[in-house]
Every structure is written in C-alpha cells, then in structure tokens.
Protein backbone atom coordinates (compact mmCIF):
# COMPACT_ATOMS: atom_id res chain seq x y z
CA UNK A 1 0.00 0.00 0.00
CA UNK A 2 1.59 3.14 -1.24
CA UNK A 3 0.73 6.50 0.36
CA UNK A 4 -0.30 9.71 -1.62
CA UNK A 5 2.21 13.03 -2.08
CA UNK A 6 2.49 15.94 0.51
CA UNK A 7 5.85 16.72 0.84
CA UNK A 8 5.43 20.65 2.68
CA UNK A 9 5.19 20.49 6.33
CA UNK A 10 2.41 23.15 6.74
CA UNK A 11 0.52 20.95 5.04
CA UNK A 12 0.15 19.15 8.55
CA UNK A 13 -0.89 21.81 10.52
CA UNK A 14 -4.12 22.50 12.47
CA UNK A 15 -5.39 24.46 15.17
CA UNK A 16 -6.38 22.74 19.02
CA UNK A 17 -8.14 24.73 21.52
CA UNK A 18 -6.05 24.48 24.68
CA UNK A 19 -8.63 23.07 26.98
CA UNK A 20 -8.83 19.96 24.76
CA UNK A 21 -4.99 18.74 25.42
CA UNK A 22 -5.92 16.35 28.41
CA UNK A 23 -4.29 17.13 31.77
CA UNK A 24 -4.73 14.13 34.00
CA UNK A 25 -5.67 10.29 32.72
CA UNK A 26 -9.44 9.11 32.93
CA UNK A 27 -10.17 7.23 36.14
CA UNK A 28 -10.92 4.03 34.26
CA UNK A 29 -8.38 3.46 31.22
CA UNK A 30 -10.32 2.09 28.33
CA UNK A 31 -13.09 4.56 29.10
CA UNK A 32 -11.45 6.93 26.56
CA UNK A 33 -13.59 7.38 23.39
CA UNK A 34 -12.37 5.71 20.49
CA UNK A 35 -12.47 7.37 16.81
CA UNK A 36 -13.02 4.69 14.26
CA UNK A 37 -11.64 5.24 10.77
CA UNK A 38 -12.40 2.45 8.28
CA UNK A 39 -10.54 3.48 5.21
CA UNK A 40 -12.13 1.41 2.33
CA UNK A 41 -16.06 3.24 3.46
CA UNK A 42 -13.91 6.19 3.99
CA UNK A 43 -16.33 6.25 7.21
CA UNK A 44 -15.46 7.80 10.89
CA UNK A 45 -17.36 5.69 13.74
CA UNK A 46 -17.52 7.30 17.29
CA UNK A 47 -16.72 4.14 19.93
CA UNK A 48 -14.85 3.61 23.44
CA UNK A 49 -11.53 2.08 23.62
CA UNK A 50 -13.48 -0.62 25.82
CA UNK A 51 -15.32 -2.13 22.60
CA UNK A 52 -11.99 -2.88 21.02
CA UNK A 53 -13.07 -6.75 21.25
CA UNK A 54 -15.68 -5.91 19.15
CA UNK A 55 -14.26 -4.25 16.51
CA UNK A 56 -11.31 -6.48 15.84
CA UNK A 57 -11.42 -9.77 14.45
CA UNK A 58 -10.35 -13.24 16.01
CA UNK A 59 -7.80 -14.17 13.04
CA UNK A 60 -5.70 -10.58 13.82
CA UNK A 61 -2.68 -10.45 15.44
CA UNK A 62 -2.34 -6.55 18.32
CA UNK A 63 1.51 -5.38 18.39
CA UNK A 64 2.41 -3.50 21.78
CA UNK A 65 5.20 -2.06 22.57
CA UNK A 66 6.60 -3.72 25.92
CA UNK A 67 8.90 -0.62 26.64
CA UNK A 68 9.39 0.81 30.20
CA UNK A 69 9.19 4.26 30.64
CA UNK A 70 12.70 5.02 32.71
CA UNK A 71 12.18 8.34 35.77
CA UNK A 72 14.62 10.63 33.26
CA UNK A 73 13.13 14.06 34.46
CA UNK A 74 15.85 14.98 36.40
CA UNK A 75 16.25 18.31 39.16
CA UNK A 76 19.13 19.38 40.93
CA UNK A 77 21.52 22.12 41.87
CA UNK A 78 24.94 23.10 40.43
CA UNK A 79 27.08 21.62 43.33
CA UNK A 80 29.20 24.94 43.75
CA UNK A 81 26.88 27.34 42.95
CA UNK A 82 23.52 26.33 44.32
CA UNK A 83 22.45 26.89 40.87
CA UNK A 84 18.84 25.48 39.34
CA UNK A 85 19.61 22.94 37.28
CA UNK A 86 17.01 20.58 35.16
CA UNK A 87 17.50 18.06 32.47
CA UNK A 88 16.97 14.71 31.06
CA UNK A 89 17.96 11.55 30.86
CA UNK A 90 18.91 9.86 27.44
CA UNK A 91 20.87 6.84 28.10
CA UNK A 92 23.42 5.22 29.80
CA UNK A 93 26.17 3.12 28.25
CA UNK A 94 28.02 -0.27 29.27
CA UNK A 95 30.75 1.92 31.45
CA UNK A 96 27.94 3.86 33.60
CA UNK A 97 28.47 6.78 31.70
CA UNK A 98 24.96 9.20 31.44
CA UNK A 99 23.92 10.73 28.33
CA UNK A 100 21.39 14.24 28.97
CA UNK A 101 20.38 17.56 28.48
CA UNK A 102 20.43 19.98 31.10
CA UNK A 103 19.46 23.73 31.41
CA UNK A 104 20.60 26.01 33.57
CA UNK A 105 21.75 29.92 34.02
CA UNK A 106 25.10 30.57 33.11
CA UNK A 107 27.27 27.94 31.33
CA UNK A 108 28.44 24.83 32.65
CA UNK A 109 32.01 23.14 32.33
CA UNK A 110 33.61 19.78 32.16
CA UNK A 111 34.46 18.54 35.80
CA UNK A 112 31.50 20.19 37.33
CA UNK A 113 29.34 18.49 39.54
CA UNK A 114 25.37 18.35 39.54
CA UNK A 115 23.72 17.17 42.94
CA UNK A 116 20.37 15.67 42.17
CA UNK A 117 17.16 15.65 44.55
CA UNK A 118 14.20 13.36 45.21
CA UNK A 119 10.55 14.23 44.90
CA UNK A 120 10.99 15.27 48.05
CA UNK A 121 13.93 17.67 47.65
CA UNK A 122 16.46 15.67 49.43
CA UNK A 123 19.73 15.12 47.91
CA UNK A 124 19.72 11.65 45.99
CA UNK A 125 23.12 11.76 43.88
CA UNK A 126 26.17 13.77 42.14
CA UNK A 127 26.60 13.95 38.48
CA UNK A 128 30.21 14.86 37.22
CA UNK A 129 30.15 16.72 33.94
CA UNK A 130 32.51 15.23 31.76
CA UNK A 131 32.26 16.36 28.11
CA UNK A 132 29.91 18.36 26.19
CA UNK A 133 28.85 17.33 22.61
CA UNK A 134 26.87 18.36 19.50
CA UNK A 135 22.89 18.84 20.01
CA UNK A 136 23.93 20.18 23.57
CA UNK A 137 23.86 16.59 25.31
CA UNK A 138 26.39 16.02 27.69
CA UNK A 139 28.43 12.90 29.56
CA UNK A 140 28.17 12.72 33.11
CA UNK A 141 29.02 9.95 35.12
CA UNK A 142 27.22 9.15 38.74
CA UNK A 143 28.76 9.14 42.02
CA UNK A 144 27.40 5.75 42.38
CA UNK A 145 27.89 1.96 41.16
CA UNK A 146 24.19 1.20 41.23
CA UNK A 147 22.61 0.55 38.34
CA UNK A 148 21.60 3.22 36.26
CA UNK A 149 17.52 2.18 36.65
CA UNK A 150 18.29 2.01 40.47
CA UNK A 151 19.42 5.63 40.19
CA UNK A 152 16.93 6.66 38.33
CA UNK A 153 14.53 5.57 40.58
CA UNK A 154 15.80 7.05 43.46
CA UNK A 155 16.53 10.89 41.65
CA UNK A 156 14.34 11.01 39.04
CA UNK A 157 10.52 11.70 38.01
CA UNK A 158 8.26 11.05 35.46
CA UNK A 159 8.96 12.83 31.99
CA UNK A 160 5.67 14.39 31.51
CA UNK A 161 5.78 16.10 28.13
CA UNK A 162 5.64 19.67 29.15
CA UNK A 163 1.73 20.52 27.94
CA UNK A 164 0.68 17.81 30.69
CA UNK A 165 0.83 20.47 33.68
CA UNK A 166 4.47 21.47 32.23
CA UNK A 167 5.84 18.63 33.02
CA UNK A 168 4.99 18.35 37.16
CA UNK A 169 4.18 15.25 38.35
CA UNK A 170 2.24 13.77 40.61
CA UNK A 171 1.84 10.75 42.28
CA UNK A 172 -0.80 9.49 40.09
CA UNK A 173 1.43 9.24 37.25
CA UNK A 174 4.42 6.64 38.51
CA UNK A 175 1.26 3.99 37.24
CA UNK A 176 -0.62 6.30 34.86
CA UNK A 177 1.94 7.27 32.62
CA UNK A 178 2.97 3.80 32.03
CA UNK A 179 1.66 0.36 29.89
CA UNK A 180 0.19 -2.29 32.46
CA UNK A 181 2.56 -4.11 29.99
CA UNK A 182 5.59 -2.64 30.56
CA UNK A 183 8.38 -4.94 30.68
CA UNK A 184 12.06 -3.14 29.33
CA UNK A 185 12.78 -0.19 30.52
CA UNK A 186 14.30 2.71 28.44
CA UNK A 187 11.78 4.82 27.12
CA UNK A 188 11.73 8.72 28.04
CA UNK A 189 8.17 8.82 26.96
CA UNK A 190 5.39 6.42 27.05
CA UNK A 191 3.83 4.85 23.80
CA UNK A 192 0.78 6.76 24.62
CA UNK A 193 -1.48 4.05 22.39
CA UNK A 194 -1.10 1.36 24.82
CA UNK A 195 -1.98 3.92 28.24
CA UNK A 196 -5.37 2.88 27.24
CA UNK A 197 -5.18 -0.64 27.78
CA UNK A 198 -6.12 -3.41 30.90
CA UNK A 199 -5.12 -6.65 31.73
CA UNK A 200 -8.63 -7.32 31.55
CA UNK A 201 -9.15 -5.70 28.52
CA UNK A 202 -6.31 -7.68 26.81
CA UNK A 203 -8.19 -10.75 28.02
CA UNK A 204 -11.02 -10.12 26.39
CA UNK A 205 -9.69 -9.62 23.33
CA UNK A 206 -6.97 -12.90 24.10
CA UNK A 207 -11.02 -14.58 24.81
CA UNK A 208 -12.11 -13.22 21.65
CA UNK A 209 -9.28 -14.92 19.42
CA UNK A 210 -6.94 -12.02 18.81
CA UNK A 211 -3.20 -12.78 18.78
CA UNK A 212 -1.27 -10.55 21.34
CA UNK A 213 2.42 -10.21 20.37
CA UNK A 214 5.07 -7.55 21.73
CA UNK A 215 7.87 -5.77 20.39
CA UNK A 216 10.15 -3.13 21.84
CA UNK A 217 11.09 0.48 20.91
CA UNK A 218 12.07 3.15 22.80
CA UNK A 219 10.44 6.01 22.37
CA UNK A 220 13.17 8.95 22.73
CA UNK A 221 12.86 12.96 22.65
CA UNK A 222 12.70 12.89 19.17
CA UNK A 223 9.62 11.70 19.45
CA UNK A 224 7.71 14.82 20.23
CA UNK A 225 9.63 17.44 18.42
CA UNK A 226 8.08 19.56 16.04
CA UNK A 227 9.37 19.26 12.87
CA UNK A 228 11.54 22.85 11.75
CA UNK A 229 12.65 22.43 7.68
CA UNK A 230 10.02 23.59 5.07
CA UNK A 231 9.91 20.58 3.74
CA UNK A 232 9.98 16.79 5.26
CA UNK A 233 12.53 15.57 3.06
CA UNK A 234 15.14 17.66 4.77
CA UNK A 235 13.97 16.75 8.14
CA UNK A 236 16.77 14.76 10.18
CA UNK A 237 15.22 11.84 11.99
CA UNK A 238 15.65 10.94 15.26
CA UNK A 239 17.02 7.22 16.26
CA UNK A 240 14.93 5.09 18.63
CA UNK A 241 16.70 1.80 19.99
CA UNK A 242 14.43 -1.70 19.53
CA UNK A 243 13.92 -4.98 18.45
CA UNK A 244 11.36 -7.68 17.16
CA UNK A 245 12.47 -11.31 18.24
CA UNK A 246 11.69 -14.36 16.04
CA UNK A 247 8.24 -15.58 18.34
CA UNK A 248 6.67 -12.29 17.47
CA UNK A 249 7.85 -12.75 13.52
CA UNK A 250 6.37 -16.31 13.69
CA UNK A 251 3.14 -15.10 15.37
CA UNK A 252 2.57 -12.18 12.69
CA UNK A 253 3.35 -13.82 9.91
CA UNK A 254 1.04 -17.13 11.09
CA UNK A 255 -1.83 -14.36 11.52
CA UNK A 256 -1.15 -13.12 7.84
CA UNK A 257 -1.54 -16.57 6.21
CA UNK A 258 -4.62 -17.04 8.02
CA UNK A 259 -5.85 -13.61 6.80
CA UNK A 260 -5.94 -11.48 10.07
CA UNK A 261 -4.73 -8.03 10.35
CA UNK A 262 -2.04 -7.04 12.22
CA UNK A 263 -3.03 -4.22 14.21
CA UNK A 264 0.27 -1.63 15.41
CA UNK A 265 -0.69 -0.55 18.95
CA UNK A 266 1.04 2.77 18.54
CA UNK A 267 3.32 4.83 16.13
CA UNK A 268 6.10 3.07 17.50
CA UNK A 269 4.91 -0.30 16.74
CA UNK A 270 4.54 0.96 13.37
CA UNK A 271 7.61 2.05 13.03
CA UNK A 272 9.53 -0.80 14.45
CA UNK A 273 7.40 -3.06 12.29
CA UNK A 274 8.14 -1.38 9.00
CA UNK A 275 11.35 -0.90 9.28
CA UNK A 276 11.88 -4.59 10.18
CA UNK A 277 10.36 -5.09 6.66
CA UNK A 278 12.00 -2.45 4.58
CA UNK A 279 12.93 -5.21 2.52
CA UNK A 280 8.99 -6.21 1.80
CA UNK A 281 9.11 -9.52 4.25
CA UNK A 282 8.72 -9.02 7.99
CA UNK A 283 12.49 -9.99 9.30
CA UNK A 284 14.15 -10.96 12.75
CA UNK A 285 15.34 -7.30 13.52
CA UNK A 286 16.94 -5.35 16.61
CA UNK A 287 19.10 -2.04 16.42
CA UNK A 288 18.14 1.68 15.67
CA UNK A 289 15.89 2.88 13.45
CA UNK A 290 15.47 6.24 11.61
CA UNK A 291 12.84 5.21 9.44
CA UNK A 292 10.39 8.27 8.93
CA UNK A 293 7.39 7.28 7.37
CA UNK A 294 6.39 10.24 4.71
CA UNK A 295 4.88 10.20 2.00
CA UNK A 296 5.14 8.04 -0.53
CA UNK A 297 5.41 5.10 1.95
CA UNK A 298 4.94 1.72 0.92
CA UNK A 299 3.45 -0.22 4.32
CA UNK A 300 4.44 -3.77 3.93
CA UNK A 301 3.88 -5.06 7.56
CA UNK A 302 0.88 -2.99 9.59
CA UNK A 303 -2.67 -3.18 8.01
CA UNK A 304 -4.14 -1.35 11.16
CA UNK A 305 -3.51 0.77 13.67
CA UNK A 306 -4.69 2.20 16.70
CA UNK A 307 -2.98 5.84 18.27
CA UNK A 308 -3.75 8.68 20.24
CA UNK A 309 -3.85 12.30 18.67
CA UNK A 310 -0.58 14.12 17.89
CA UNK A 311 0.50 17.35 18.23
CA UNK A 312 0.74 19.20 14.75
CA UNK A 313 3.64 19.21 12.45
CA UNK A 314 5.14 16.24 13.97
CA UNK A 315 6.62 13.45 12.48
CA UNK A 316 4.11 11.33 14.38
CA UNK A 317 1.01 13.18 12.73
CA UNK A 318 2.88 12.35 9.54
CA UNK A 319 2.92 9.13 9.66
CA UNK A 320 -0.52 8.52 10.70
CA UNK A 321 -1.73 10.88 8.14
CA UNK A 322 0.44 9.07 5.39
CA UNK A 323 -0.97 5.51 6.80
CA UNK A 324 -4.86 6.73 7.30
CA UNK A 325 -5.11 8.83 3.93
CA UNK A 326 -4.45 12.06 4.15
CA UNK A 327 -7.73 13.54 3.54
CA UNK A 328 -9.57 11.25 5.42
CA UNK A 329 -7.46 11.59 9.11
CA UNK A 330 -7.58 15.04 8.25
CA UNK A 331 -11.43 14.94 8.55
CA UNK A 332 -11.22 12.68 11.39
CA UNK A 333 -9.21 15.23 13.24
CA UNK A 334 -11.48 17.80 12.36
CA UNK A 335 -14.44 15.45 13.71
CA UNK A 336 -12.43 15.20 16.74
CA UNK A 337 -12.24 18.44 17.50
CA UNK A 338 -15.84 19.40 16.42
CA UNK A 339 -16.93 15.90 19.17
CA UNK A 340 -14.76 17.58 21.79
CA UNK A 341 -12.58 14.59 21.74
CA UNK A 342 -9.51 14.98 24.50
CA UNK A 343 -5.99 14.91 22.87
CA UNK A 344 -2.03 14.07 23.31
CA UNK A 345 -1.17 11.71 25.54
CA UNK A 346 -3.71 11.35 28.54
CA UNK A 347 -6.28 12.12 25.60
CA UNK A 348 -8.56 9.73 23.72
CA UNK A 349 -7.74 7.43 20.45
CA UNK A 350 -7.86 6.34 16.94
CA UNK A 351 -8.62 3.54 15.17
CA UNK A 352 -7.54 3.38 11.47
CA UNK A 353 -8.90 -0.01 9.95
C-alpha cells in the first residue's frame, strides 16, 4: 500500500483549543472514546476504547510495545553554585556513563558536579560533567555503582511532556503514565497508544481470538519534536533503539496466512514493524531505526492501527496521516475536535482499519 504526495510540512498543521490537550488520565483506562476510521467506506465511527473486542477480528494479530518508561526528568543544583539545574535523561552506556540535556543559568564546564534531589527535595546523587557534545547533550558519570535504573529511581521523576501540567508530576502518574505491559525499561516517553489498555481488557480480546504479540522500541525525545525544515525531506530523523524477536515474527506472519490483520498498537509499533520489513518480508530485527514514514510510503507489515492524537507538524502526525489517507485523518481530526474529543497523551484514540 503506497501513500499519496504531501511533501510541505504546513501541510500538517491545524489548530487545538487548549482546553482539549488532556491534563490528567481518565479514572478508568479504556473509558477513553475511540475514533473509528475504516478506510475502504472512507467512514469515521464514534466508539470507546473498551469495545476494542468488538471491533477487531479473532484471526488478527495486536503489536504493543513492551517498553518501560525510565524516571529521566531529572532536578538538581549546580554543586558549587547552588544553581537550578534541570535536564533529562537519554541513556546510559556499558561503562555507567549518562547521556542528557540539562538547562541552567550561566554555562556549565567539564568537571563540574550536579547534585540531584528526590521528589521530596532531598539530595539523591552527584553527576560529574565530563564532556559536552553536539545537540547540547552532555556525559556525566554518577557518584554511584548502582545501576543506572536504580538511580533513576531514586533521583528522578516522570517525563511528563511539558503541555501535561508542564511537566509536574504527581503521584498518580508513577502507574498512569505507564503500559500495564511494561516490561524493558528505556523509554523517556510512554507509547501513549497502549496507556489505554487493561489486563482485563487484553483478556477479552486474548477470549475473543486475537493474537497478542510484543515488540520493543524506545520512544526517545525525538519523538515529540516539532518538525523545523520547510519541507519533510530535509527533516533529520531521530534514532529510537528496539527490536522484534523471532516468536513475534512467527506469530505475525502465522496471523497473515490465516488472513488477520495485524493491528500496530502505537506509532512506535509501526515504526519498528516497518522498518523490520524495509525489505517487503517481515524480518528478525533489533538495532536503531530512523525510518520516517512520509509520504510516498509503501506499508508492507501494519494493516491497522490504533494511536492517540498528535501534536501538529510532527513526524508522528505524519505518519498517521500518510498511513490513514491524508484527507480522510484530516477529517477525522477535524471530527475530533468538532466531538470535543480529549488529545495528546492522557487524551482519547484512533482507530484506522
């Protein structure tokens, strides 16, 4: 399935009224409304995320992303200063070593030292600066052996995207803004498709015949940035980490010969399933990716998908738009909009059939 032409990023622009960009989760997850798009009627269906069970088949195969979303929001001080100092956490490598961005007044140096504190404001841990490098990330090593998710857990906080209450956590969101299947952590954002989801909702749909099968990318800063050339073909494309083991291969392409649909929970799924079959076959696949899906896209692996709403002139909104026909998911976000829908990632969903 090839995609149609629009190569200008205004083209994926649109206007949200602010009090429509969801602030806190719904008590109950698969309570959020669900906006049906069946692309052969060219039809838009108004549903719940709940009657999922319903609306997919027993022959098809759901991908979720099993990533963990790691504490990376990080606060501290500048150690000899008393400085404020925020950033986040990127990665860690196989020496301990920290990757992040940090912001704070004035400019830092290599050998200074960042002490981090809890939710509570108590010191938690010292970060050495050790080298700056390009895209303003730097490498800082911890004043502690532990392991880096150990660390994390103790000094950091949930990395709210900053229109959810700019970024301040609560409580609530240790469990909300995270997959009840969760299962690797390194994600510094959750794959906001799957927030949705229950363990008793995925038993239903387990009840109702449908294949579950997980793969893992995570989801990085990238993710969320707006998009800043003219036009998408000059946009440079952020790499996400991930992999697809040989079970989940088996399982998809088993549900394909049968003639199910395999429905991508998430852009991420989508994106770690097509570029695991770049070459037209669904492969065995781990590494980075910095596939961007644009148009013209040729899907060889997803025939559904189910996602939240995206922020304009994103790649994400791209690639949904590119997937769901561009007119029609268009429409449906107008239809959103117009049905007072709640958006981003505590907001409601999509379902492109």
């Amino acid at each position: 399935m090839k995609s149609a032409t629009h190569t200008e990023l205004a083209h994926y622009d649109y206007s949200l009224p602010r009090e429509l960009v969801a602030q806190t989760p719904l008590a109950a997850r698969s309570d959020a409304r669900l906006l049906v798009v069946k692309r052969q009627e060219q039809a838009i269906l108004h549903r719940h995320v709940r009657d999922l069970p319903d609306l997919l088949d027993p022959r098809d195969c759901l991908v979720i992303n099993d990533t963990r979303v790691v504490p990376a929001r990080l606060v501290g001080r500048r150690t000899q200063t008393g400085g404020h100092w925020e950033g986040l956490f990127l990665s860690a490598d196989e020496h301990g070593l920290w990757q992040l961005l940090g912001k704070t007044r004035g400019r830092l140096s290599p050998g200074e030292t960042i002490t981090l504190m809890d939710v509570e404001g108590r010191d938690a841990l010292e970060l050495q600066l050790i080298e700056k490098r390009p895209g303003g990330v730097w490498i800082a090593k911890p004043n502690s052996e532990r392991p880096t998710n150990d660390l994390l857990d103790q000094a950091g906080r949930v990395p709210l995207p900053h229109y959810i209450r700019h970024g301040e956590m609560t409580d609530e969101d240790r469990a909300r803004y995270q997959t009840v299947f969760a299962r690797n952590p390194g994600s510094v954002a959750a794959p906001t498709a799957g927030l949705h989801f229950t363990n008793e909702l995925l038993g239903q749909l387990v009840d109702r015949g449908v294949t579950i099968c997980r793969v893992t990318l995570h989801v990085g800063l990238g993710t969320f940035r707006p998009i800043k050339t003219a036009s998408l073909a000059e946009h440079a494309m952020h790499r996400e980490a991930g992999a697809i083991d040989a079970n989940t291969v088996a399982k998809i392409t088993a549900c394909r010969q049968t003639g199910g649909r395999v429905v991508a929970l998430g852009t991420t799924s989508v994106r770690l399933l097509e570029t695991a079959a770049l070459s037209g076959t669904l492969q065995l696949w781990s590494g980075e990716t910095e596939l961007f899906i644009r148009p013209p896209f040729e899907f060889h692996a997803v025939d559904a998908m189910m996602t939240n709403f995206h922020l304009p002139r994103t790649t994400l909104l791209v690639l949904v738009r590119t997937f769901g026909g561009d007119e029609l998911i268009a429409r449906a976000y107008d239809e959103a909009i117009a049905r007072r829908y709640r958006f981003y990632s505590y907001g409601d969903a999509m379902l492109i059939l």
